[in-house]
Protein backbone atom coordinates (compact mmCIF):
# COMPACT_ATOMS: atom_id res chain seq x y z
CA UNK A 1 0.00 0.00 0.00
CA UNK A 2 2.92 2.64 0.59
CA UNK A 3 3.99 2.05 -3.25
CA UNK A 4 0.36 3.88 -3.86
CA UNK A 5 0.91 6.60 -1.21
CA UNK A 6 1.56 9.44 -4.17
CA UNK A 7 -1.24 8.27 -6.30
CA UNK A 8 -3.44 8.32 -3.81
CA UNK A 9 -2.35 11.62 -2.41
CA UNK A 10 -3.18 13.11 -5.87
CA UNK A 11 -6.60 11.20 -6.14
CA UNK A 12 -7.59 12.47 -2.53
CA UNK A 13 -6.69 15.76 -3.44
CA UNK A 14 -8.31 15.67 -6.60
CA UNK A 15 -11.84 14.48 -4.93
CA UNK A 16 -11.30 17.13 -2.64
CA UNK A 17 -12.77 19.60 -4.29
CA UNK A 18 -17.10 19.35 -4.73
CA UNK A 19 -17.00 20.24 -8.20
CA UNK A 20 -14.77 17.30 -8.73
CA UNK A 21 -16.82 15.02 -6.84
CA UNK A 22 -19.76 16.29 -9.28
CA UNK A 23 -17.76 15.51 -12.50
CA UNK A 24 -17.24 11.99 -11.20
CA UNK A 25 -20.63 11.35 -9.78
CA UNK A 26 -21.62 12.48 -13.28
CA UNK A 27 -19.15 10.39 -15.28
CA UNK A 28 -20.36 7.39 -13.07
CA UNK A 29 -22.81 7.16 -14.90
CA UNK A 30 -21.24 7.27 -18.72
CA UNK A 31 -19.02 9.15 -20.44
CA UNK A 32 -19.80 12.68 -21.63
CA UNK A 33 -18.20 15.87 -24.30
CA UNK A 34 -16.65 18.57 -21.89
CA UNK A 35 -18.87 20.75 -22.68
CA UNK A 36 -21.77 18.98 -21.40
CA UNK A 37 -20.17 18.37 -18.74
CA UNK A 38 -19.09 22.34 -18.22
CA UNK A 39 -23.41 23.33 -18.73
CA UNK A 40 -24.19 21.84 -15.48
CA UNK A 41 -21.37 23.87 -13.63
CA UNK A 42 -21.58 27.84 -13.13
CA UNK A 43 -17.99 28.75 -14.16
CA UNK A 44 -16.51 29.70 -17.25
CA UNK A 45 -15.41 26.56 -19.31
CA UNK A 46 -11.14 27.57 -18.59
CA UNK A 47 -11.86 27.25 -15.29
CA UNK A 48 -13.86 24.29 -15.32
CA UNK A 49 -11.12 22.73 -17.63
CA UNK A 50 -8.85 23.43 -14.64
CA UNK A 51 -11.19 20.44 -12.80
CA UNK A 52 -10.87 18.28 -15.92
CA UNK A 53 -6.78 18.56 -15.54
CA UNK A 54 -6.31 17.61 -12.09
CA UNK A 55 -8.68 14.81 -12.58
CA UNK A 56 -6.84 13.81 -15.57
CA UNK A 57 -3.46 14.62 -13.73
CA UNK A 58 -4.46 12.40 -11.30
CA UNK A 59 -5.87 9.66 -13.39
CA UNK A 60 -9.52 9.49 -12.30
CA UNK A 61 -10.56 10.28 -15.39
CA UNK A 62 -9.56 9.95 -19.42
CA UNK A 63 -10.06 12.32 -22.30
CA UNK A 64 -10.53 11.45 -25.54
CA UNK A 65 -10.57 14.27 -28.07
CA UNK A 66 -12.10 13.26 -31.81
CA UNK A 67 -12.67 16.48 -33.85
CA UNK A 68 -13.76 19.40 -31.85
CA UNK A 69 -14.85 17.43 -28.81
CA UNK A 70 -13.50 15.71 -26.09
CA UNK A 71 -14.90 13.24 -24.35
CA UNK A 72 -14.69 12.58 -20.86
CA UNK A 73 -14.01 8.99 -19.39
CA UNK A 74 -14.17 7.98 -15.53
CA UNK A 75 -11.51 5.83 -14.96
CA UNK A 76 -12.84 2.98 -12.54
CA UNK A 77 -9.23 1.09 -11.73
CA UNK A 78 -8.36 4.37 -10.09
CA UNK A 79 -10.73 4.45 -7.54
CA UNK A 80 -9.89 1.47 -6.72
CA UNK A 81 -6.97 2.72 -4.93
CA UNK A 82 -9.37 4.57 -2.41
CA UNK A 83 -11.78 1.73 -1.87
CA UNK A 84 -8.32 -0.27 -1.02
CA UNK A 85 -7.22 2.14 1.24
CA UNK A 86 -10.53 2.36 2.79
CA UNK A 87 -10.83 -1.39 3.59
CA UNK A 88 -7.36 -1.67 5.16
CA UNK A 89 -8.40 1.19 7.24
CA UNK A 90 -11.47 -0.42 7.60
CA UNK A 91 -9.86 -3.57 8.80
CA UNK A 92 -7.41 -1.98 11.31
CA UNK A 93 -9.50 0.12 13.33
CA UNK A 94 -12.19 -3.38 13.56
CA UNK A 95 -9.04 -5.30 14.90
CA UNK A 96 -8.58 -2.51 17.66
CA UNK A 97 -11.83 -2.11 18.76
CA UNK A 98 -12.17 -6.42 18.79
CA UNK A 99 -9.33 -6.04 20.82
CA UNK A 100 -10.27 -3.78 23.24
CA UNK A 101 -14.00 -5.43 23.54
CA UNK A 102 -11.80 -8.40 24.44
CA UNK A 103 -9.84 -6.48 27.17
CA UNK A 104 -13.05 -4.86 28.43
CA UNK A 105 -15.53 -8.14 28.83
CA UNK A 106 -12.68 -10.72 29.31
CA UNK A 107 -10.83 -8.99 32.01
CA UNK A 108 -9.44 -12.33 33.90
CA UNK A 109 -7.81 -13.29 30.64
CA UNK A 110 -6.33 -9.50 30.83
CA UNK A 111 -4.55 -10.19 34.14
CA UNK A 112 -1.65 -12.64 32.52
């Protein structure tokens, strides 16, 4: 999990952000032109490219550019890195609190 630490420091900072989150949520549910996604934003389309480049940056999403338009992909894998994270998390914290339910209703076992 360390080998991950940067890329997952870019994709946490990258859903940081609620406007970020939104393009996501968004591209959850199939891939969409920039400038569909940019009509359901209020910002000025270089600014919202600035979310579209630290999303790419950080490879949660992909853009695909045929002609005038580019098209905006969510890239699945990569949140897979969070979801990872979140279960080992997950996993240690339920391993301290078993332990310390042990400690707390098994207290003559405690006393070796």
């Amino acid at each position: 999990m360390a080998q991950y630490s940067a890329q997952l420091d870019g994709v946490f900072v990258a859903l940081a952000d609620p406007t970020r989150r939104a393009v996501v949520r968004r591209l959850g549910r199939g891939s969409t032109s920039v400038g569909e996604l940019a009509r359901e934003f209020p910002m000025t389309l270089p600014s919202f490219m600035k979310h579209v480049r630290t999303l790419e940056a950080n490879g949660l999403i992909r853009t695909v550019k045929s002609g005038r338009v580019r098209t905006c992909v969510l890239n699945r894998e990569r949140l897979a890195l969070v979801d990872d994270w979140l279960a080992e998390q997950r996993r240690i914290w339920e391993e301290r609190t078993d332990r310390l339910e042990q400690f707390v209703t098994d207290p003559e076992e405690n006393r070796q």
